[in-house]
PDB file of N, CA and C in Angstrom:
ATOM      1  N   UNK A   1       9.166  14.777 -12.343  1.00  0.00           N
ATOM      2  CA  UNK A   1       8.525  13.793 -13.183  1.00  0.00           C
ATOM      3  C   UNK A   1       9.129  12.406 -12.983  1.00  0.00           C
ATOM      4  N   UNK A   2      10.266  12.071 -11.964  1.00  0.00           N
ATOM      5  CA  UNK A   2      10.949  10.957 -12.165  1.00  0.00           C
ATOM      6  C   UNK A   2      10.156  10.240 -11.371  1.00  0.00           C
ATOM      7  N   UNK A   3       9.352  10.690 -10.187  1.00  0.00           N
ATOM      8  CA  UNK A   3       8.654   9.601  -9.385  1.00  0.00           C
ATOM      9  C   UNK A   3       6.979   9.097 -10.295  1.00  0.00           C
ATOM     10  N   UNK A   4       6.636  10.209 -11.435  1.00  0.00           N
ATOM     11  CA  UNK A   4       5.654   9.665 -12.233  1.00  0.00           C
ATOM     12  C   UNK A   4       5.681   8.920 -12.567  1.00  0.00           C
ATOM     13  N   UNK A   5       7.498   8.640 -13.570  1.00  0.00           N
ATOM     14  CA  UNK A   5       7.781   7.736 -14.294  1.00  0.00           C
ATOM     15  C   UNK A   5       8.294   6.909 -13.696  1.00  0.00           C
ATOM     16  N   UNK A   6       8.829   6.585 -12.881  1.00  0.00           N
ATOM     17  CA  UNK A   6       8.706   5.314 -11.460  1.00  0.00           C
ATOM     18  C   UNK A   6       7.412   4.647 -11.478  1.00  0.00           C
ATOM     19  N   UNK A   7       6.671   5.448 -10.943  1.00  0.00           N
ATOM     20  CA  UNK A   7       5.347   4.700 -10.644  1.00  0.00           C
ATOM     21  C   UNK A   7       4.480   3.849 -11.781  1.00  0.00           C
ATOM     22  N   UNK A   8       4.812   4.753 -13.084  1.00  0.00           N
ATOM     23  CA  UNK A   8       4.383   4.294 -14.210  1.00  0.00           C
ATOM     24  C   UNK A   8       5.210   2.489 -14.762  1.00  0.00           C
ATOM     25  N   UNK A   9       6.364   2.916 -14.843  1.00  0.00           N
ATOM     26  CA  UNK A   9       7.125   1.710 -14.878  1.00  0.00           C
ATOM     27  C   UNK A   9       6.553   0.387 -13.851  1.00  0.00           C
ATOM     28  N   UNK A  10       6.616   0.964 -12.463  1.00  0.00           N
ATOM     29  CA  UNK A  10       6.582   0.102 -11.742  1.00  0.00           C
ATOM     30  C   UNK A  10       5.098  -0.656 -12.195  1.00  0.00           C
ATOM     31  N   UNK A  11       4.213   0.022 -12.286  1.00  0.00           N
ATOM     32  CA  UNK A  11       2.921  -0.881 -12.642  1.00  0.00           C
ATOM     33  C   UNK A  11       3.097  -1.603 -13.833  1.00  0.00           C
ATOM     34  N   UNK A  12       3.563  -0.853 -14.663  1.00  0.00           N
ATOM     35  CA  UNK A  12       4.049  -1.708 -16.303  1.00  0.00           C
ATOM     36  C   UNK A  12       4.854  -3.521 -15.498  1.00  0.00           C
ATOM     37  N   UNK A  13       5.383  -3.359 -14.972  1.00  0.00           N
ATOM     38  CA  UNK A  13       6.302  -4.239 -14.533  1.00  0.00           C
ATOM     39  C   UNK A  13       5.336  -5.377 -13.362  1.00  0.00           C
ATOM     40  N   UNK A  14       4.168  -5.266 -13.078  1.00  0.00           N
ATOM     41  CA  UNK A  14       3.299  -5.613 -11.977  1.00  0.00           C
ATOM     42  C   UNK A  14       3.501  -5.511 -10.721  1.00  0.00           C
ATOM     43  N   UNK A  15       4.301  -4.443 -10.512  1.00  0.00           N
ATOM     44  CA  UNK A  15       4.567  -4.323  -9.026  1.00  0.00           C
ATOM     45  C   UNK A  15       3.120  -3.804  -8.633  1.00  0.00           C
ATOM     46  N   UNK A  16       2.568  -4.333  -7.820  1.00  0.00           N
ATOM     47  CA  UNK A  16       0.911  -4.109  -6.845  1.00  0.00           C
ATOM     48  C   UNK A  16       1.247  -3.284  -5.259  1.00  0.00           C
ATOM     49  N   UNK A  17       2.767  -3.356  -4.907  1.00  0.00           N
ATOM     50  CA  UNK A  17       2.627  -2.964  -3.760  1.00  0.00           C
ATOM     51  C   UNK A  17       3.958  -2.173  -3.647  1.00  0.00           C
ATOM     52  N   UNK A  18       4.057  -1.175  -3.566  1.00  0.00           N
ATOM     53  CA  UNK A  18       4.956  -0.261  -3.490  1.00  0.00           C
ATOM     54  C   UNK A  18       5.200   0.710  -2.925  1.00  0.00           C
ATOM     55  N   UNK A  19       6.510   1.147  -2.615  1.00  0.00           N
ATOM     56  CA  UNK A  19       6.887   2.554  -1.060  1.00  0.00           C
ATOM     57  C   UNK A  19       7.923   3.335  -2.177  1.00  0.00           C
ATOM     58  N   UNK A  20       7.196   4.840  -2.425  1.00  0.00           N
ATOM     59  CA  UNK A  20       8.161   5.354  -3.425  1.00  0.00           C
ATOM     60  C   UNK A  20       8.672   6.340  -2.113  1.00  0.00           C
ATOM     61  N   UNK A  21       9.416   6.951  -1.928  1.00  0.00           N
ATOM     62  CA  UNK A  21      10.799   7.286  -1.504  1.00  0.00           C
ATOM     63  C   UNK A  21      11.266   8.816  -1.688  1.00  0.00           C
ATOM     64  N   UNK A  22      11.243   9.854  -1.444  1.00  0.00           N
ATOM     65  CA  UNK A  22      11.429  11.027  -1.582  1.00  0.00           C
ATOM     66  C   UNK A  22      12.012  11.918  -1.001  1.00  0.00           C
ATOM     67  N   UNK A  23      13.269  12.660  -1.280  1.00  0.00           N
ATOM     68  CA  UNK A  23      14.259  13.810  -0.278  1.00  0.00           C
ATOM     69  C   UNK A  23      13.449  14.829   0.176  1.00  0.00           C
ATOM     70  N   UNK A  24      12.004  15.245  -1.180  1.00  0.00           N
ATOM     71  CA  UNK A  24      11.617  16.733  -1.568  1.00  0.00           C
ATOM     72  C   UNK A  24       9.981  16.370  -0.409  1.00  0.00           C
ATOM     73  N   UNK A  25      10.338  17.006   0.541  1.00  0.00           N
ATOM     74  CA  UNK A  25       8.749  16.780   1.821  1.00  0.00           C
ATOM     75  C   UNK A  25       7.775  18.032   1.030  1.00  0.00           C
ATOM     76  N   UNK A  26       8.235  18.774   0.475  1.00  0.00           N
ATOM     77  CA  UNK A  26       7.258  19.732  -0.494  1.00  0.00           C
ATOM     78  C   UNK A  26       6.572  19.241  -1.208  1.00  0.00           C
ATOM     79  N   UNK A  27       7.153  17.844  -1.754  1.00  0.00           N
ATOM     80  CA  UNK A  27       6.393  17.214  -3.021  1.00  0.00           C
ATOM     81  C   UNK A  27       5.598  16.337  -2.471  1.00  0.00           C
ATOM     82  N   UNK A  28       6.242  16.140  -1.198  1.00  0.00           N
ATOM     83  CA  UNK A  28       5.405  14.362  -0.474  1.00  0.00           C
ATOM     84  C   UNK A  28       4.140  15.349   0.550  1.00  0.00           C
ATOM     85  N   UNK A  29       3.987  16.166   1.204  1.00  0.00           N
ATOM     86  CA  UNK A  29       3.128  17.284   1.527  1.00  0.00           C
ATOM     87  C   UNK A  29       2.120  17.300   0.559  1.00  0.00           C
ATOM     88  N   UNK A  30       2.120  17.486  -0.536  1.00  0.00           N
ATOM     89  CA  UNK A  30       1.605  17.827  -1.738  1.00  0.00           C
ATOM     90  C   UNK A  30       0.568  16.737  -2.232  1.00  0.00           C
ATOM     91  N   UNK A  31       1.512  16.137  -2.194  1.00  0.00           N
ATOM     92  CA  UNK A  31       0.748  14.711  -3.036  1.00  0.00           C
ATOM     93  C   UNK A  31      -0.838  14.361  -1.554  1.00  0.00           C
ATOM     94  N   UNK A  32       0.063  14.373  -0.477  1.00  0.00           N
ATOM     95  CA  UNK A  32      -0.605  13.434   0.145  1.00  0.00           C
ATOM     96  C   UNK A  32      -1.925  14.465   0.934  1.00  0.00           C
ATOM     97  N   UNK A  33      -1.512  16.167   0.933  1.00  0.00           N
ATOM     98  CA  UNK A  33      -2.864  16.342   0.915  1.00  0.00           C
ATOM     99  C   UNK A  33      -3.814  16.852  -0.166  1.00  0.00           C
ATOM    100  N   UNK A  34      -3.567  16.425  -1.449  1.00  0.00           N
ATOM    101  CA  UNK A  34      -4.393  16.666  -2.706  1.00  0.00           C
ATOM    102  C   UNK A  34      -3.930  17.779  -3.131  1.00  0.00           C
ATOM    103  N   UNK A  35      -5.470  18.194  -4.415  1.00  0.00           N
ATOM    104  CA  UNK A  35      -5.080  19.392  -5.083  1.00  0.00           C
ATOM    105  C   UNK A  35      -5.482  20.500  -4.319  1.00  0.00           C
ATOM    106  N   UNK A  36      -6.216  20.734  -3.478  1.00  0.00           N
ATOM    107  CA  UNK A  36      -6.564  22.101  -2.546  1.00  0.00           C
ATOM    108  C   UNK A  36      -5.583  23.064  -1.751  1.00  0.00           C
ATOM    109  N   UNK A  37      -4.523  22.076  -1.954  1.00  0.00           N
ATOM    110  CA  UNK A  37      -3.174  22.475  -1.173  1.00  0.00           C
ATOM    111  C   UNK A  37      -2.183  23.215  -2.193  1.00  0.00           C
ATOM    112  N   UNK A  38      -2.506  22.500  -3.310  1.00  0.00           N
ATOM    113  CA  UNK A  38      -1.201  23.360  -4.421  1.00  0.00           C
ATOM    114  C   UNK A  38      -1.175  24.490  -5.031  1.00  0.00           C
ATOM    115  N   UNK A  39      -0.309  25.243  -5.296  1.00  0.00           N
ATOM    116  CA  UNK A  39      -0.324  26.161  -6.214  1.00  0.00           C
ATOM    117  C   UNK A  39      -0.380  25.767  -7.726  1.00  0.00           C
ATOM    118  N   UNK A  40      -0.659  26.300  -8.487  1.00  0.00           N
ATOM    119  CA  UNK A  40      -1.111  25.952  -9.708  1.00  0.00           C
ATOM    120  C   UNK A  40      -0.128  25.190 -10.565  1.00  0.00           C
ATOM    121  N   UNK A  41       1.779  25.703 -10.547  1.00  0.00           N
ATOM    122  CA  UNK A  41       2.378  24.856 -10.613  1.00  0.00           C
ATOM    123  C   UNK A  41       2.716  23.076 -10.173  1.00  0.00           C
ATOM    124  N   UNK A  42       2.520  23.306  -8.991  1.00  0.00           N
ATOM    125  CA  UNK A  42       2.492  22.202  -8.424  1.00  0.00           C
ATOM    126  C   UNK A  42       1.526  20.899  -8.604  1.00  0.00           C
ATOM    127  N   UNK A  43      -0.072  21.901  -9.100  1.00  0.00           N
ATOM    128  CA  UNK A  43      -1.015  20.704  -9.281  1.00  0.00           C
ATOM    129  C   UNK A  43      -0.655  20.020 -10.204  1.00  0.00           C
ATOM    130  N   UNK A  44      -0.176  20.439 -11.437  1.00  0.00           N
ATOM    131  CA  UNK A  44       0.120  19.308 -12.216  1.00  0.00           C
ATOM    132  C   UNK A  44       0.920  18.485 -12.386  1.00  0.00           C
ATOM    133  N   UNK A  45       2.054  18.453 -11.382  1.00  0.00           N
ATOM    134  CA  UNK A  45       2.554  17.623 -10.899  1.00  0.00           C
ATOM    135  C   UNK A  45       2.079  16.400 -10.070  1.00  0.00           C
ATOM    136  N   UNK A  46       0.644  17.395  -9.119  1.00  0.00           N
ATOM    137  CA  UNK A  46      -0.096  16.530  -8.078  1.00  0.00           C
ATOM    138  C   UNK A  46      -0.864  15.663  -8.686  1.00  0.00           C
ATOM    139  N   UNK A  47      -1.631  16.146  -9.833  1.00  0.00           N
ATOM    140  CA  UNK A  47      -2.235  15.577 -10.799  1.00  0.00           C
ATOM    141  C   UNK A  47      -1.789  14.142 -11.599  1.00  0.00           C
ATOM    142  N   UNK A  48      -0.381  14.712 -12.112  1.00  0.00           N
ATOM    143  CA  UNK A  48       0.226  12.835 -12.979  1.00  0.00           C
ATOM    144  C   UNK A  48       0.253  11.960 -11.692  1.00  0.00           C
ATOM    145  N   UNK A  49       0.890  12.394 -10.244  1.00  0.00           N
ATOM    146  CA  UNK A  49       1.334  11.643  -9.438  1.00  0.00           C
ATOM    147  C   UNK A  49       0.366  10.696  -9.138  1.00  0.00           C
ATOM    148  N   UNK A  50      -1.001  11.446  -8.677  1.00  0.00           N
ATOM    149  CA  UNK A  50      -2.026  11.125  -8.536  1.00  0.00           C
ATOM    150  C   UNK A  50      -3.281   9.967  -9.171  1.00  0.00           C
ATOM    151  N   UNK A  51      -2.900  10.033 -10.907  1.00  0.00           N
ATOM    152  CA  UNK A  51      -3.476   9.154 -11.618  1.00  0.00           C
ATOM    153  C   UNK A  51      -3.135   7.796 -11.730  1.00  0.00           C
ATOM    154  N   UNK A  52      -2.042   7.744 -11.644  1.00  0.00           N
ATOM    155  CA  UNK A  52      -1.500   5.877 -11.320  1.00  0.00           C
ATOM    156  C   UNK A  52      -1.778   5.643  -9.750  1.00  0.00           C
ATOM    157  N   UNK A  53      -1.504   6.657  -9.160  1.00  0.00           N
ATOM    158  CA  UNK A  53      -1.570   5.716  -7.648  1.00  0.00           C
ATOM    159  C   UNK A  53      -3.231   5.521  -7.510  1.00  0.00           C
ATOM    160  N   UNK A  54      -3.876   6.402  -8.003  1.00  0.00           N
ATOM    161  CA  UNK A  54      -5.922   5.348  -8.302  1.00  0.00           C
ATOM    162  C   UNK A  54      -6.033   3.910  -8.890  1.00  0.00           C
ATOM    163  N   UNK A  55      -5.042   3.856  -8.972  1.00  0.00           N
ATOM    164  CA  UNK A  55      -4.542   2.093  -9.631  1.00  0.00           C
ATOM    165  C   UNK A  55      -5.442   1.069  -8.236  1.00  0.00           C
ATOM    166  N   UNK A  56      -5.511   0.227  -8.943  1.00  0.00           N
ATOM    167  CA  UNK A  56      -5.599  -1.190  -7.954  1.00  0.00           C
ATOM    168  C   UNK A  56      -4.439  -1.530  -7.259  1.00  0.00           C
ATOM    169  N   UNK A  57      -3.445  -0.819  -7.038  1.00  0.00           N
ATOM    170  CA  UNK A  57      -2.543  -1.276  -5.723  1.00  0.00           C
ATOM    171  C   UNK A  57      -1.981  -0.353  -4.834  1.00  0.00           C
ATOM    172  N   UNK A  58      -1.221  -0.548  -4.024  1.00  0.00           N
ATOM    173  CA  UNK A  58      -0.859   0.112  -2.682  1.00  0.00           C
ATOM    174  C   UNK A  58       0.461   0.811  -2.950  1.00  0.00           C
ATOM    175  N   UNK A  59       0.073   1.962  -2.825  1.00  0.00           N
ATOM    176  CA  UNK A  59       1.408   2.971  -3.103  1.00  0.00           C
ATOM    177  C   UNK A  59       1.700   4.157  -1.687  1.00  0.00           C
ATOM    178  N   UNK A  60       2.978   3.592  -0.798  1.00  0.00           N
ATOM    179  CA  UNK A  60       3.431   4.379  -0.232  1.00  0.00           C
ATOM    180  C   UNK A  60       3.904   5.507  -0.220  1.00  0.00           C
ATOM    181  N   UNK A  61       3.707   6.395   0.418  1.00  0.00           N
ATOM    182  CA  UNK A  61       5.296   7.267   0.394  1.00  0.00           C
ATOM    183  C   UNK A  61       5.720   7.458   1.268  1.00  0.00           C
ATOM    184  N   UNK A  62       7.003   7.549   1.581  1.00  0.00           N
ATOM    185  CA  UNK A  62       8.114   8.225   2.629  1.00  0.00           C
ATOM    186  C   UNK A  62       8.822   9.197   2.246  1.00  0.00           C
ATOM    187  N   UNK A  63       9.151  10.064   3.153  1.00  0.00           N
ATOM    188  CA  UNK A  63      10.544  10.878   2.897  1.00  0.00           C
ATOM    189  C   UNK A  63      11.922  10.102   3.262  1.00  0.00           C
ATOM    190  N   UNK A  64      12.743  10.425   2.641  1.00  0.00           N
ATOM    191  CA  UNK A  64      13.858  10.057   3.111  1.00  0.00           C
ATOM    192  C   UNK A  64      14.953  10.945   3.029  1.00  0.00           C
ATOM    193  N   UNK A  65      16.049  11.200   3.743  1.00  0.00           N
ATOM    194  CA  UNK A  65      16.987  12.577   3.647  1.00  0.00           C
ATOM    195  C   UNK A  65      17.788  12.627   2.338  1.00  0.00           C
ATOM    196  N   UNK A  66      17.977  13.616   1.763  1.00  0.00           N
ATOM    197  CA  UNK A  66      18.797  13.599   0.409  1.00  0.00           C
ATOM    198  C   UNK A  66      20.331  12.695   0.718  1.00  0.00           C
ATOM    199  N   UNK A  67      21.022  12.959   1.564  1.00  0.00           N
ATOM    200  CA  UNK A  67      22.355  11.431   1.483  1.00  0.00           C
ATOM    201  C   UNK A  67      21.303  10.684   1.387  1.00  0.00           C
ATOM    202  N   UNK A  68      20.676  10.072   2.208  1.00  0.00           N
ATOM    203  CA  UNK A  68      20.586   8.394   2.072  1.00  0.00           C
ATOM    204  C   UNK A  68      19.897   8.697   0.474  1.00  0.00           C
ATOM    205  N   UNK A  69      18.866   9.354   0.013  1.00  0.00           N
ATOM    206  CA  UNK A  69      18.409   9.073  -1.244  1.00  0.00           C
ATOM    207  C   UNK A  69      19.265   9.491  -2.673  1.00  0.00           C
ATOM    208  N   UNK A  70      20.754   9.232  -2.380  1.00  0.00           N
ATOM    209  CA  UNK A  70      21.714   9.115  -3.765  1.00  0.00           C
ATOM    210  C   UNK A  70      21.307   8.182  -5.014  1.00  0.00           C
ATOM    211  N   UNK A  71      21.394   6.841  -4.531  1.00  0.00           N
ATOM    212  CA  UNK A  71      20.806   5.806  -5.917  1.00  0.00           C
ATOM    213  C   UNK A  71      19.613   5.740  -5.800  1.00  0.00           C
ATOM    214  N   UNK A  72      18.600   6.305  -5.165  1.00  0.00           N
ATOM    215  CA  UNK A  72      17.002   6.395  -5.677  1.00  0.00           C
ATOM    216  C   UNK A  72      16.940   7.749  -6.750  1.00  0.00           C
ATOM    217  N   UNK A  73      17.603   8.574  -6.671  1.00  0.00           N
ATOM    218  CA  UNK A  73      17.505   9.845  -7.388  1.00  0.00           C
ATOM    219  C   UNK A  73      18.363   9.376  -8.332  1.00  0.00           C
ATOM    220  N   UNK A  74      19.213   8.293  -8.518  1.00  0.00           N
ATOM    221  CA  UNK A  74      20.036   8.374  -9.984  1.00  0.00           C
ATOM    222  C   UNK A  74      18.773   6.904 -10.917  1.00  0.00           C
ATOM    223  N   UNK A  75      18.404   6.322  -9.884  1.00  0.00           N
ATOM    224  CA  UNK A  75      17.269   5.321 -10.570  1.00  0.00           C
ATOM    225  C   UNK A  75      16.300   6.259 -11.450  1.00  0.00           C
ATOM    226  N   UNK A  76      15.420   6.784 -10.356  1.00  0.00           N
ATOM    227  CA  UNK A  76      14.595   8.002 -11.390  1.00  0.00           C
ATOM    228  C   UNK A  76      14.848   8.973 -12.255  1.00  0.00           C
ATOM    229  N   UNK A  77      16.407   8.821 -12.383  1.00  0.00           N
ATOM    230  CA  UNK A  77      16.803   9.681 -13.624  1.00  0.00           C
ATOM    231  C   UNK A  77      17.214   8.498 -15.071  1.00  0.00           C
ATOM    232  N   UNK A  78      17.256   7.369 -14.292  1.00  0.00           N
ATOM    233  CA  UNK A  78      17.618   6.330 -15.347  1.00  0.00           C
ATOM    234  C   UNK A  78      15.773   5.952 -16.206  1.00  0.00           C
ATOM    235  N   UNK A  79      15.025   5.860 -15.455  1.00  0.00           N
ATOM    236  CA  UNK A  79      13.468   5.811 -15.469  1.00  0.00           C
ATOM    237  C   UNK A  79      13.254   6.506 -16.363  1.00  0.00           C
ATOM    238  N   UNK A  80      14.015   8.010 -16.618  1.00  0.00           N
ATOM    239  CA  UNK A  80      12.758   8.909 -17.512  1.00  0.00           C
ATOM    240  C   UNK A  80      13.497   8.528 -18.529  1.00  0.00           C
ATOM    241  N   UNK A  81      14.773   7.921 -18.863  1.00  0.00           N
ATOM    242  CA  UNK A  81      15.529   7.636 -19.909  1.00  0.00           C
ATOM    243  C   UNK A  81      15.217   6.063 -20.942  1.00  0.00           C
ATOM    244  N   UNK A  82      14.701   5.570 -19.928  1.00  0.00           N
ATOM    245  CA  UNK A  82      14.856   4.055 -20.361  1.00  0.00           C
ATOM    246  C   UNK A  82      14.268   3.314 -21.430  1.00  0.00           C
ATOM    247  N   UNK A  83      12.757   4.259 -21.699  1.00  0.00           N
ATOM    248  CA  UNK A  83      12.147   3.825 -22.916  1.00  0.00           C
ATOM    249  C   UNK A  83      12.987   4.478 -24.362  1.00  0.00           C
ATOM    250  N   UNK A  84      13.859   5.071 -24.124  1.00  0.00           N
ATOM    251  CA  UNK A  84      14.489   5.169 -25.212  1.00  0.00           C
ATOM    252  C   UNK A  84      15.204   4.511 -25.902  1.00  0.00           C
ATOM    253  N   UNK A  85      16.044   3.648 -24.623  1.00  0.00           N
ATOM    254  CA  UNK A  85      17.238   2.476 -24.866  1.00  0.00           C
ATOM    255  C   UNK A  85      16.990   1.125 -25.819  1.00  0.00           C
ATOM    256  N   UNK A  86      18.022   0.735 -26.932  1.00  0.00           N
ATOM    257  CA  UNK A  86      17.751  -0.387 -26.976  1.00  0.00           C
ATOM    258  C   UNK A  86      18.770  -1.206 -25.954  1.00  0.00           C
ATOM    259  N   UNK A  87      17.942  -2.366 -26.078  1.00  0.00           N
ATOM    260  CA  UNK A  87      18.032  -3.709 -25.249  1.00  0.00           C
ATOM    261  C   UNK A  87      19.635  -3.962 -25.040  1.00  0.00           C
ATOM    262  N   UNK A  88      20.569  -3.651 -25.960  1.00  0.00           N
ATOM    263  CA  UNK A  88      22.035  -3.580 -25.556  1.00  0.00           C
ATOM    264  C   UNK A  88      22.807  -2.206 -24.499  1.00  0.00           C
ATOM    265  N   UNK A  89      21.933  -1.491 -25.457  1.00  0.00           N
ATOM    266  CA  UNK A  89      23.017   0.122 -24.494  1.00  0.00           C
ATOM    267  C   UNK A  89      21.906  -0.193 -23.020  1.00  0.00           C
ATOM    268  N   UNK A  90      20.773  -0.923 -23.104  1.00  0.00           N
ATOM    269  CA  UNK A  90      20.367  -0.700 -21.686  1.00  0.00           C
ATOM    270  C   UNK A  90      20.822  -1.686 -20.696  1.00  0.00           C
ATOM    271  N   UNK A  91      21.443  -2.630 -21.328  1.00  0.00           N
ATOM    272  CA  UNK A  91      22.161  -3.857 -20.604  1.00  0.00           C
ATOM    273  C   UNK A  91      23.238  -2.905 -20.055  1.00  0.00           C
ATOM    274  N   UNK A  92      24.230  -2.342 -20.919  1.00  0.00           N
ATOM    275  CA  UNK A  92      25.659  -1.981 -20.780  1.00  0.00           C
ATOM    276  C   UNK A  92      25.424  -0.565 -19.755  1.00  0.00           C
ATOM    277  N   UNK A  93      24.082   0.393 -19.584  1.00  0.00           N
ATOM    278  CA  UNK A  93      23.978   1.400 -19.069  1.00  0.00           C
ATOM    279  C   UNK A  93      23.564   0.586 -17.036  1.00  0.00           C
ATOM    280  N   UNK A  94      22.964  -0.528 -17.104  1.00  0.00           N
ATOM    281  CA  UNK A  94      22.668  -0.783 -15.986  1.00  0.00           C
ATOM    282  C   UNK A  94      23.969  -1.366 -15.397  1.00  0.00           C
ATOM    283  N   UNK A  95      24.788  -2.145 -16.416  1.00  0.00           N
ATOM    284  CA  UNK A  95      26.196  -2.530 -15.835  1.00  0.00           C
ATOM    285  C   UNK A  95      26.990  -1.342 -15.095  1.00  0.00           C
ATOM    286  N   UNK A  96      27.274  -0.329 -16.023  1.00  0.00           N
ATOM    287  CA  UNK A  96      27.559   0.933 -15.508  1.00  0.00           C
ATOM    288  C   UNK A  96      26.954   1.731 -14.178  1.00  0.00           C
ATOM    289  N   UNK A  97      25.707   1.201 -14.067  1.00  0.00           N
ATOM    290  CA  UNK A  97      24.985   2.305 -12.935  1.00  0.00           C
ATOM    291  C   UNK A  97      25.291   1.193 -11.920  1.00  0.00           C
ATOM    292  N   UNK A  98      24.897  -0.199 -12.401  1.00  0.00           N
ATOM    293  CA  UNK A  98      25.127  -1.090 -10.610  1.00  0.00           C
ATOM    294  C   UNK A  98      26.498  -0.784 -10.106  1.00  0.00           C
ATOM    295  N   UNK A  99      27.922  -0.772 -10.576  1.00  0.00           N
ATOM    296  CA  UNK A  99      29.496  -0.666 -10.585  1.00  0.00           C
ATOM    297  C   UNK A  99      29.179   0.679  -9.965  1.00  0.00           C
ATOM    298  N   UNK A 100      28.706   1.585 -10.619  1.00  0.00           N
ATOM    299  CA  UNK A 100      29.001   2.495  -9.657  1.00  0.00           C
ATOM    300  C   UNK A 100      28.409   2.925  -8.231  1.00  0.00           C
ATOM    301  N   UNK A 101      27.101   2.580  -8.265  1.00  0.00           N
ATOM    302  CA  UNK A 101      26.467   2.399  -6.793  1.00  0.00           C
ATOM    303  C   UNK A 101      27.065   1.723  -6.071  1.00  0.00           C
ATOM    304  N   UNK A 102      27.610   0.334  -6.578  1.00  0.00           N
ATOM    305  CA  UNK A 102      28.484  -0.370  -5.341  1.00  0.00           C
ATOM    306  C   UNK A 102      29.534   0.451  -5.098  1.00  0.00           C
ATOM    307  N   UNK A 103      30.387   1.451  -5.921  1.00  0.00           N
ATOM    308  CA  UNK A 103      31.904   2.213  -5.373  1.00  0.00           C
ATOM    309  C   UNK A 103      31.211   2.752  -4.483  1.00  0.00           C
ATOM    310  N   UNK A 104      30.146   3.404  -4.977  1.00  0.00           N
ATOM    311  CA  UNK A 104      29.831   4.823  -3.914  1.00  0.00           C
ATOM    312  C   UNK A 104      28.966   4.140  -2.075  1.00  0.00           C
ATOM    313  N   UNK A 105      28.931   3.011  -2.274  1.00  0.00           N
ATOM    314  CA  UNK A 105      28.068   2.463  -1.281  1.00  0.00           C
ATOM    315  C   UNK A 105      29.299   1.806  -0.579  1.00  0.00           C
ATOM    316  N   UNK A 106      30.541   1.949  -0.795  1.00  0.00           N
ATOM    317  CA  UNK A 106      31.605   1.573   0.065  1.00  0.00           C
ATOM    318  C   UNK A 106      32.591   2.410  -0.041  1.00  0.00           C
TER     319      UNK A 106
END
């Protein structure tokens, strides 16, 4: 659900042109050849993914290997969290997540 709520955000935010990013080629398989392909679990996954990207803008996908996708998978876990935050703990939670992406990125 974290790339739903990615995608969802991202339009909230006006992003029109976007490349979402993925370790799981099961899920990116999925998406990109519809619902005829899924098992019944899966469609409804294929299904949310599916309803924002009918949007008016351009939505990529790639795979990318699980190392390189470390801070895209901790973003989309910050994503399903964020409408909860107020405006301070979400200041002080992004301070926390940038500090640590930079340790781990050197």
């Amino acid at each position: 659900m974290g790339m739903y709520s990615g995608l969802l955000l991202a339009w909230e935010l006006g992003y029109r042109q976007l490349v979402v990013e993925s370790d799981c080629m099961d899920a990116l398989r999925l998406i990109q050849q519809g619902a005829g392909s899924g098992r019944c679990g899966s469609l409804s996954l294929l299904l949310h993914i599916q309803k924002p990207c009918n949007q008016n803008w351009r939505v990529l996908f790639q795979h990318v290997s699980r190392v390189g996708n470390k801070v895209a998978d901790m973003v989309a876990k910050l994503v399903d969290n964020i409408r909860a935050l107020r405006f301070s703990n979400l200041m002080f939670l992004l301070w926390k997540f940038l500090t640590y992406c930079i340790r781990i990125a050197f």
